[in-house]
N, C-alpha and C. Protein backbone atom coordinates (compact mmCIF):
# COMPACT_ATOMS: atom_id res chain seq x y z
N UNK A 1 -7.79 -24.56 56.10
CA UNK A 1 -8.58 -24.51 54.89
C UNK A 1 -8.18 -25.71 54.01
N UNK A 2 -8.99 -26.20 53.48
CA UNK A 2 -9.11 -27.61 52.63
C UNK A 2 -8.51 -27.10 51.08
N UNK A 3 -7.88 -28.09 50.64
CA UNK A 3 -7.74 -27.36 49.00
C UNK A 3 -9.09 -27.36 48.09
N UNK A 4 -9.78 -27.96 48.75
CA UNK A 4 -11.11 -28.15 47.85
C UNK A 4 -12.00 -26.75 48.03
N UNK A 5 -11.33 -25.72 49.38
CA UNK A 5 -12.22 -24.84 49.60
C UNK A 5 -11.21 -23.68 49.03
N UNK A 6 -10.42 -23.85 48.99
CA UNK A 6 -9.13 -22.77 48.49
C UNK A 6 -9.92 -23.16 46.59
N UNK A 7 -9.81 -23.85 46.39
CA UNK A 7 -10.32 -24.24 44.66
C UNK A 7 -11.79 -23.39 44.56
N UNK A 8 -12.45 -24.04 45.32
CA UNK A 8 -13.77 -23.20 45.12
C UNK A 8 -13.88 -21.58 44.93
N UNK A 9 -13.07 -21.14 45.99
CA UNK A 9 -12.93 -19.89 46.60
C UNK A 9 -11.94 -19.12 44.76
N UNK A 10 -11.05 -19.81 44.53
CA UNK A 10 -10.80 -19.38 43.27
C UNK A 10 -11.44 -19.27 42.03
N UNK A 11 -12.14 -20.19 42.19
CA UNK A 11 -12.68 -20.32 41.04
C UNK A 11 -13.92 -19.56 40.93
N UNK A 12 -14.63 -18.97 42.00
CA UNK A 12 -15.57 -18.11 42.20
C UNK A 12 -15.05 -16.03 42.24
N UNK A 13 -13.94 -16.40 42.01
CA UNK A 13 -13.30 -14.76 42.30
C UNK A 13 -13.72 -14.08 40.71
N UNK A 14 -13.71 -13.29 40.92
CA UNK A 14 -13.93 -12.34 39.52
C UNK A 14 -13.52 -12.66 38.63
N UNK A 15 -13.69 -12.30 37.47
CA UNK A 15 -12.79 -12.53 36.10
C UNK A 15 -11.55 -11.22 35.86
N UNK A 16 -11.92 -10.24 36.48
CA UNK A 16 -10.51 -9.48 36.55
C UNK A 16 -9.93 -9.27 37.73
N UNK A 17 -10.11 -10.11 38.84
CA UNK A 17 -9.04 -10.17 39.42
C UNK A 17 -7.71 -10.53 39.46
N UNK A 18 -6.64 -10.04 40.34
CA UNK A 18 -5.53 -10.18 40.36
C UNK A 18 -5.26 -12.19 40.18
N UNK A 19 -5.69 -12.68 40.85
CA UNK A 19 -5.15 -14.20 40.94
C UNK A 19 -5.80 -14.38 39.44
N UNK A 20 -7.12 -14.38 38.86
CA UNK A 20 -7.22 -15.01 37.73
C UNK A 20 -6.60 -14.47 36.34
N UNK A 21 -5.86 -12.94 36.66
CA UNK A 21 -5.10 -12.46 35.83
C UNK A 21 -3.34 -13.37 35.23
N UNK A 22 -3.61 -13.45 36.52
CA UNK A 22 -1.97 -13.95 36.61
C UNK A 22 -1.90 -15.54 36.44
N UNK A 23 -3.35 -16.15 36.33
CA UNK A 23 -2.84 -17.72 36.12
C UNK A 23 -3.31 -17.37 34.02
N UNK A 24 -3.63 -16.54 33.75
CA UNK A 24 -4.55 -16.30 32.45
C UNK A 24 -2.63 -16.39 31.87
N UNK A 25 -2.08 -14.82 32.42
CA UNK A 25 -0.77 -14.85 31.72
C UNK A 25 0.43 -15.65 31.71
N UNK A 26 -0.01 -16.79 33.00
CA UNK A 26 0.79 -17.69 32.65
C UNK A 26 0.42 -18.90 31.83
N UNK A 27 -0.39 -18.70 30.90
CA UNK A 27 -0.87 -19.66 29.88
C UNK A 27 0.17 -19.49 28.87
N UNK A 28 0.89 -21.09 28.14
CA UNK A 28 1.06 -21.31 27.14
C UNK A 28 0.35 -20.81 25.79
N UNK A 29 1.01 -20.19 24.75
CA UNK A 29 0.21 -20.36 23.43
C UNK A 29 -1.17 -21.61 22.94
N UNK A 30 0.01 -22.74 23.38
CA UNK A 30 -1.00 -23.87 23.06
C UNK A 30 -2.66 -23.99 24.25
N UNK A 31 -1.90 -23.91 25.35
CA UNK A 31 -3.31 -23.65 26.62
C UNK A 31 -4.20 -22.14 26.27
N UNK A 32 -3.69 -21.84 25.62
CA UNK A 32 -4.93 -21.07 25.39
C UNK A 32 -5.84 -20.91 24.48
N UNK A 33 -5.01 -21.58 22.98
CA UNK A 33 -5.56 -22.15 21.62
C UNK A 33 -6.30 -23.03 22.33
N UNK A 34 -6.04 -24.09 22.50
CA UNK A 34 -6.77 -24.99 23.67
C UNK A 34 -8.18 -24.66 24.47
N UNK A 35 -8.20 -23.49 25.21
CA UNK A 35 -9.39 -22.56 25.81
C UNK A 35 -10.05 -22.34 25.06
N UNK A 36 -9.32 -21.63 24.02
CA UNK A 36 -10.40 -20.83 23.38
C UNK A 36 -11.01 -21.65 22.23
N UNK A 37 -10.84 -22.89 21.91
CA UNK A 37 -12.04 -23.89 21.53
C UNK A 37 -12.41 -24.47 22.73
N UNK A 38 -12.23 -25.03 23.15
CA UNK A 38 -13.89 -25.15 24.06
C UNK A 38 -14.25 -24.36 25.31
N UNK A 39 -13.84 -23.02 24.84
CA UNK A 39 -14.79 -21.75 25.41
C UNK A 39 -15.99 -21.94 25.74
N UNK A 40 -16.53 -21.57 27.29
CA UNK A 40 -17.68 -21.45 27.41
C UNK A 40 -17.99 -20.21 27.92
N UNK A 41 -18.66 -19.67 27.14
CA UNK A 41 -19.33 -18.36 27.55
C UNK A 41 -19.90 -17.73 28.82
N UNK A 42 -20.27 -18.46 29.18
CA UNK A 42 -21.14 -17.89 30.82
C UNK A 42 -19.97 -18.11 31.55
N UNK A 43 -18.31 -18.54 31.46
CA UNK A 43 -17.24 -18.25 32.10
C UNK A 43 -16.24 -17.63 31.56
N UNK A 44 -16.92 -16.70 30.77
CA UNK A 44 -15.80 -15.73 30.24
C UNK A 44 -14.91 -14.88 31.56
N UNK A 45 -13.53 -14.32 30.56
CA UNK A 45 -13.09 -13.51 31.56
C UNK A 45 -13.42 -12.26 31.88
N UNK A 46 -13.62 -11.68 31.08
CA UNK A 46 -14.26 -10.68 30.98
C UNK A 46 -15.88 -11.11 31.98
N UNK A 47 -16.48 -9.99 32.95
CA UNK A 47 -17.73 -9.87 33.10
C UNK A 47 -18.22 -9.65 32.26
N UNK A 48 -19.68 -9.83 32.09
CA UNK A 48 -21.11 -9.24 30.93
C UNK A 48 -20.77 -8.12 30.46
N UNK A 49 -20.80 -6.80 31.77
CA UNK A 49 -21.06 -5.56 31.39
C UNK A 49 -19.60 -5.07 30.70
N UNK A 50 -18.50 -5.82 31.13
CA UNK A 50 -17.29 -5.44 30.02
C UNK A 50 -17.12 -5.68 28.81
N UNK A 51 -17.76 -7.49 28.42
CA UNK A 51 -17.83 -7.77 27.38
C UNK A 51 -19.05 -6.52 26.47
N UNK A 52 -19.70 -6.41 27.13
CA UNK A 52 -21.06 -5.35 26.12
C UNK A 52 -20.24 -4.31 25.98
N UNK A 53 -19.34 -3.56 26.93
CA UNK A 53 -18.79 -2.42 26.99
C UNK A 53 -17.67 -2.29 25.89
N UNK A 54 -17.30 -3.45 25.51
CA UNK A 54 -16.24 -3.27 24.70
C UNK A 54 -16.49 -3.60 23.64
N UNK A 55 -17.54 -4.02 23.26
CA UNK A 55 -18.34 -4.54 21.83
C UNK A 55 -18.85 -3.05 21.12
N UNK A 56 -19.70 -2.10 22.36
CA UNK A 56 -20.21 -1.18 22.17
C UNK A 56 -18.98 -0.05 21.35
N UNK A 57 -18.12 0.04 22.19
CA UNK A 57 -16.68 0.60 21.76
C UNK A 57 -16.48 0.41 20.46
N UNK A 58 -16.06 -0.78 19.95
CA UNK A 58 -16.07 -1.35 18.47
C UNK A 58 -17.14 -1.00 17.60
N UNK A 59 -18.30 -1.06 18.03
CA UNK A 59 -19.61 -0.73 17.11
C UNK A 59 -19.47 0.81 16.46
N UNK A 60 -19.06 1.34 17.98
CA UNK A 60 -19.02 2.96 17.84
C UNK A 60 -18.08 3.41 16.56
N UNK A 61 -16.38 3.04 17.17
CA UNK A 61 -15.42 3.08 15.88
C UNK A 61 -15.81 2.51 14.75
N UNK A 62 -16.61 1.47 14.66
CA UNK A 62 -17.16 0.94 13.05
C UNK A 62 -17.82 2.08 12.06
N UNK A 63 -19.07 2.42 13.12
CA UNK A 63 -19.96 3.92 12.70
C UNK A 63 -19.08 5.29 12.30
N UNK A 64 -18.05 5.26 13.13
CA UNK A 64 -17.33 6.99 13.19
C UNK A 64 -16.47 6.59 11.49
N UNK A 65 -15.78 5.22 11.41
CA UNK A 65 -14.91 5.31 10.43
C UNK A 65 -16.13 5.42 8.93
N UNK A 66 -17.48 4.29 9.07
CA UNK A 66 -18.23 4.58 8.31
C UNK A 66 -18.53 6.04 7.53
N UNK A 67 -18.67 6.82 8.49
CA UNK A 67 -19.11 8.10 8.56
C UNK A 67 -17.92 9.01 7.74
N UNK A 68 -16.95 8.39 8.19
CA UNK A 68 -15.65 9.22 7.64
C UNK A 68 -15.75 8.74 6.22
N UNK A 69 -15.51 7.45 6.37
CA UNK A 69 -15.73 7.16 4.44
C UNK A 69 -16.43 7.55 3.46
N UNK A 70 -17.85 7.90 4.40
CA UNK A 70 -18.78 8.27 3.52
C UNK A 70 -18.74 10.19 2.76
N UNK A 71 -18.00 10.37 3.51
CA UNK A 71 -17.98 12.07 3.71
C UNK A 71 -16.85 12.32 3.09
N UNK A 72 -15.84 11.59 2.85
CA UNK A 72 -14.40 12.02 2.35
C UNK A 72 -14.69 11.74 0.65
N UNK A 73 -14.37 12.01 0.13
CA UNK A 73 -13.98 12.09 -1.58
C UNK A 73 -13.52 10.75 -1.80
N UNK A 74 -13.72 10.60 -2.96
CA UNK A 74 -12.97 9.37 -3.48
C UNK A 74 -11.55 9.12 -3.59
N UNK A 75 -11.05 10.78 -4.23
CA UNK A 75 -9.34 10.61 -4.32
C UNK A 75 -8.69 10.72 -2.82
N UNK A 76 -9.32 10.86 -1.76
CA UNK A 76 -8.81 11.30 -0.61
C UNK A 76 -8.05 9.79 -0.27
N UNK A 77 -7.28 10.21 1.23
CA UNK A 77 -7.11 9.00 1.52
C UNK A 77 -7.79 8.68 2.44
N UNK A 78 -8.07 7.58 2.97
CA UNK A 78 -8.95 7.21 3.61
C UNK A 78 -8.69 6.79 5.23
N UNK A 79 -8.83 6.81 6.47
CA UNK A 79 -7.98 6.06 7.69
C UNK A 79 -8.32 4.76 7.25
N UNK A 80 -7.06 4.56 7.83
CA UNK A 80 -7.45 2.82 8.33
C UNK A 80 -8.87 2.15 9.18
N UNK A 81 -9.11 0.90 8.68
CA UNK A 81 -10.53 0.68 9.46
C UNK A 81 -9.95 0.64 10.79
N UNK A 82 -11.21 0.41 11.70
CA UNK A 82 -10.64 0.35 13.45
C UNK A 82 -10.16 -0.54 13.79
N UNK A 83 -8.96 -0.79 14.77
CA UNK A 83 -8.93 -2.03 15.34
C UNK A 83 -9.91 -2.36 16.66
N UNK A 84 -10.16 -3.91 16.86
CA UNK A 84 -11.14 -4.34 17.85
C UNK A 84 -10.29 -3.95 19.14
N UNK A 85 -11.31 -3.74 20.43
CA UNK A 85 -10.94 -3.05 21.58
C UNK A 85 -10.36 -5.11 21.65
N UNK A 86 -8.63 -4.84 22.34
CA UNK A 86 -8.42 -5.97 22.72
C UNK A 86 -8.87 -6.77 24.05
N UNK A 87 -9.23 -8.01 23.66
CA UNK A 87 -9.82 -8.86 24.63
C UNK A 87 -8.91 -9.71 25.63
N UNK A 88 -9.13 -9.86 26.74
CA UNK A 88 -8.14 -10.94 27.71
C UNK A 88 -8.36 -12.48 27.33
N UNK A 89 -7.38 -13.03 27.16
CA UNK A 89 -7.24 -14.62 26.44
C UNK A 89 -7.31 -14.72 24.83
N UNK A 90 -7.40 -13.24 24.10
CA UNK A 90 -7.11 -13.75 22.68
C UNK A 90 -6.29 -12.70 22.30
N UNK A 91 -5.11 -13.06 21.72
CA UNK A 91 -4.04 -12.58 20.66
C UNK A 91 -4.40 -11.97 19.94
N UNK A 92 -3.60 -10.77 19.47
CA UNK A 92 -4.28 -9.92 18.97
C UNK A 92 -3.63 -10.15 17.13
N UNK A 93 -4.18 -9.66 16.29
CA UNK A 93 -4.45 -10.35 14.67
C UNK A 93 -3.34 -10.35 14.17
N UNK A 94 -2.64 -11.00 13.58
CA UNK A 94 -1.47 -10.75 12.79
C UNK A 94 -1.79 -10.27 11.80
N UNK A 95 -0.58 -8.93 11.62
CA UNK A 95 -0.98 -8.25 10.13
C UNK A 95 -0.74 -9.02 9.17
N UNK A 96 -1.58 -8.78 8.02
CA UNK A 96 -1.55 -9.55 6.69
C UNK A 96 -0.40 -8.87 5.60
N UNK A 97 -0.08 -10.17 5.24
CA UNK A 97 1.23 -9.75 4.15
C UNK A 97 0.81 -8.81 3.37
N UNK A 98 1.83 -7.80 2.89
CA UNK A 98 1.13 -7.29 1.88
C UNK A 98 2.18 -7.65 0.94
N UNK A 99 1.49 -7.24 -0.55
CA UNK A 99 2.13 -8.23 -1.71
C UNK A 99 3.12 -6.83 -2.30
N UNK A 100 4.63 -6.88 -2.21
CA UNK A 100 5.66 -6.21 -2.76
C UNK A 100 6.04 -6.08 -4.46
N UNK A 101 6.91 -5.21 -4.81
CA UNK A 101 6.93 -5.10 -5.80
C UNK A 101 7.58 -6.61 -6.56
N UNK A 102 8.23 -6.92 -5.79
CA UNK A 102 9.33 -8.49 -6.14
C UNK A 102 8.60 -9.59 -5.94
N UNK A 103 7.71 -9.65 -5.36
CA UNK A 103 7.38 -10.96 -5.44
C UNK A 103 5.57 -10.84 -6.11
N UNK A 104 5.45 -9.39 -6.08
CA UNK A 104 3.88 -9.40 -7.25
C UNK A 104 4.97 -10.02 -8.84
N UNK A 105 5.97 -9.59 -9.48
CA UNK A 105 6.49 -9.84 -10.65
C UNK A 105 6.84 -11.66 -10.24
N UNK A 106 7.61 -12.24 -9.26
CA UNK A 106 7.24 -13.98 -8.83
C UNK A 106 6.09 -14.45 -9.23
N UNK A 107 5.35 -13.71 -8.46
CA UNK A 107 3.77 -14.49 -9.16
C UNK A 107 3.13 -14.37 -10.44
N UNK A 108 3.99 -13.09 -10.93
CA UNK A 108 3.04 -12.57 -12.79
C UNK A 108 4.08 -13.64 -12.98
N UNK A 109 5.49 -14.30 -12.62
CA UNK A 109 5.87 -15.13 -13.38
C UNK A 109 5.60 -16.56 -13.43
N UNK A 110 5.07 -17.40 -12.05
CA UNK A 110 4.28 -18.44 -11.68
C UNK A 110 3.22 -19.00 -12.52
N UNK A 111 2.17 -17.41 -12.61
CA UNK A 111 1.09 -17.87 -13.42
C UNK A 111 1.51 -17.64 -14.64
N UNK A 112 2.30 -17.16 -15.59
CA UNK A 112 2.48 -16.93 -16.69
C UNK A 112 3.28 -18.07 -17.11
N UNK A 113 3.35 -19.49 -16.48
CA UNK A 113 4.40 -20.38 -16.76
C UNK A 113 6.07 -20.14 -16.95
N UNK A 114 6.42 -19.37 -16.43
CA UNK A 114 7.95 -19.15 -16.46
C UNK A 114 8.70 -19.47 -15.36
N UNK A 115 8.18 -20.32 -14.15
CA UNK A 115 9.24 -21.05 -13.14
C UNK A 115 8.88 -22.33 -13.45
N UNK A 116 8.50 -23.16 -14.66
CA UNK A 116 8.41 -24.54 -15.14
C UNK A 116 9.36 -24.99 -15.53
């Protein structure tokens, strides 16, 4: 077998197969920042019907938490919104800072001119 037919033969295998799994996880941070700008769609990893399948998933949890918000009270507490069904080749979100009691009083002192 030729490497040109071993290449072909790979590059035609599924998107969740075993070989294209395992060259995906041996991607660098940067090789995959890298991918995923100049992503092309009609070679996603994911097949069609997974990508729809897992969009659908997300849509669903969007509606159910909707539903919950709408029905719960104001003083209640509320769940958290959903997280997205995770995708193969993208990292999943870093949580966002949240602002503490010590450094909300840093910033009332920033803007109030008192670290000048």
């Amino acid at each position: 077998m030729s490497w040109r037919r071993l290449r072909v033969l790979i590059q035609h295998l599924p998107p969740e197969s075993a070989t294209w799994t395992a060259l995906r996880n041996g991607l660098t941070d940067e090789e995959l920042a890298e991918q995923a700008d100049k992503g092309d769609p009609e070679k996603g990893r994911w097949s069609q019907e997974e990508q729809l399948l897992a969009a659908l998933v997300d849509a669903t949890r969007r509606v159910e938490y909707v539903l919950i918000c709408a029905n719960t009270e104001q003083k209640s507490k509320r769940p958290d919104p959903p997280k997205p069904t995770p995708r193969p080749g993208a990292k999943p979100r870093r949580p966002t800072a949240q602002l503490t009691e010590n450094s909300a009083n840093v910033l009332f002192q920033l803007i109030n001119g008192g670290a000048a």
